[in-house]
Protein backbone atom coordinates (compact mmCIF):
# COMPACT_ATOMS: atom_id res chain seq x y z
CA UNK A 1 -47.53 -112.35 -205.44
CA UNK A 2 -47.32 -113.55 -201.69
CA UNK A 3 -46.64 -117.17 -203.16
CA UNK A 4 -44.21 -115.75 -205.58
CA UNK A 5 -42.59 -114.04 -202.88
CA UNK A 6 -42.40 -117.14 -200.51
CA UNK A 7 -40.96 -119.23 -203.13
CA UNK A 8 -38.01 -117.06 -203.57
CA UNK A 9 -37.42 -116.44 -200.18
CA UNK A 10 -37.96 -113.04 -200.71
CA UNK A 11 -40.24 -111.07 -198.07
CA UNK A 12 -41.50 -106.80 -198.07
CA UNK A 13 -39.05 -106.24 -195.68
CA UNK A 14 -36.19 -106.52 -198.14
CA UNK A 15 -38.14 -103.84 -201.11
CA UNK A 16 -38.23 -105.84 -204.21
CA UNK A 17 -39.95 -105.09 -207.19
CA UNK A 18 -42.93 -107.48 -208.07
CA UNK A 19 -41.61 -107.27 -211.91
CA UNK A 20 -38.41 -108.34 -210.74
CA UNK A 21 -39.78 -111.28 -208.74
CA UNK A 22 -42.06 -112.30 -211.77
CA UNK A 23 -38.71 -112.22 -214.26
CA UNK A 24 -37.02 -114.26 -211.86
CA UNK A 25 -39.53 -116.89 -211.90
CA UNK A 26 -40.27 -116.25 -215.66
CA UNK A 27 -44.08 -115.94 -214.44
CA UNK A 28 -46.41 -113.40 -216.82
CA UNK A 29 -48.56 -110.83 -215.26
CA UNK A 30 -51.99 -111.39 -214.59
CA UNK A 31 -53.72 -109.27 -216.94
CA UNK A 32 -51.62 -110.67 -219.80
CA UNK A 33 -53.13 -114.36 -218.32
CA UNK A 34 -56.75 -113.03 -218.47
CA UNK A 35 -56.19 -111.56 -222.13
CA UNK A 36 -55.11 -114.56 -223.01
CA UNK A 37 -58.31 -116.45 -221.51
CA UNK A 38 -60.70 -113.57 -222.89
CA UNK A 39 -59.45 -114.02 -226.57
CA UNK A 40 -59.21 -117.81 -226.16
CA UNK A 41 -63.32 -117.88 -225.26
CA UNK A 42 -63.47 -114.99 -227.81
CA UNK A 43 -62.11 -117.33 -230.72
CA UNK A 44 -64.44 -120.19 -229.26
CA UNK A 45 -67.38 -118.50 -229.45
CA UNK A 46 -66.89 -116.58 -233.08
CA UNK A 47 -66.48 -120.42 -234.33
CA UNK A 48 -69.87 -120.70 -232.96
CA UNK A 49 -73.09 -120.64 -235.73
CA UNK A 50 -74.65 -116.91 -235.93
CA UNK A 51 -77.47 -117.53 -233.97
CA UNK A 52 -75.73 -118.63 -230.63
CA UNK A 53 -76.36 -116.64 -227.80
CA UNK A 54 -72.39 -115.39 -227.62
CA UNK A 55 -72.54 -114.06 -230.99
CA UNK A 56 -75.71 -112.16 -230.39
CA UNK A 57 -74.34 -110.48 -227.43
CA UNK A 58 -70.80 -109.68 -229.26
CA UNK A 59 -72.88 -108.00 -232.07
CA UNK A 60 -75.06 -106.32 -229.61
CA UNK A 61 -74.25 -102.07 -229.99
CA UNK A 62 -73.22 -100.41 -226.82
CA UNK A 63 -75.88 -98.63 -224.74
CA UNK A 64 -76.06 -94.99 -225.59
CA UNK A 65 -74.74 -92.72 -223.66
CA UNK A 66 -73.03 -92.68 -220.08
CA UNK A 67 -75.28 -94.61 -217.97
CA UNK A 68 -77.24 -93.59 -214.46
CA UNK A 69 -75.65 -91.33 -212.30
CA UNK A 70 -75.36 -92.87 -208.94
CA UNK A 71 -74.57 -96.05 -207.19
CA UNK A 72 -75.90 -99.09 -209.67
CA UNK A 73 -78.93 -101.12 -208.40
């Protein structure tokens, strides 16, 4: 956002909206960017034969429940 912000000219000082700044550029948000990256690796690897690594670990079930209390190791 601080490039955004210093290619419009535009700095904190003067309160504008980030969403405003992106529409003005016509710039997407960055979790809509890494969605877009996630399902673009997802549709690689599902083209992938079924005993590839990827396609193990996608059909892998969840660990039950909620996990160690506690900082993680």
């Amino acid at each position: 956002m601080d490039m955004l912000r210093w290619m419009c000219g535009v700095t904190r000082k003067d309160r504008v909206r980030n969403s405003r700044i992106r529409g003005s550029l016509h710039v997407r948000d960055i979790a809509d960017k890494l969605q877009e990256c996630r399902l673009r690796w997802y549709g690689h690897v599902l083209q992938r034969p079924a005993d590839y690594v990827g396609n193990k670990c996608l059909a892998m079930p969840p660990p039950p429940g909620p996990g160690r209390r506690g900082r993680p190791k």
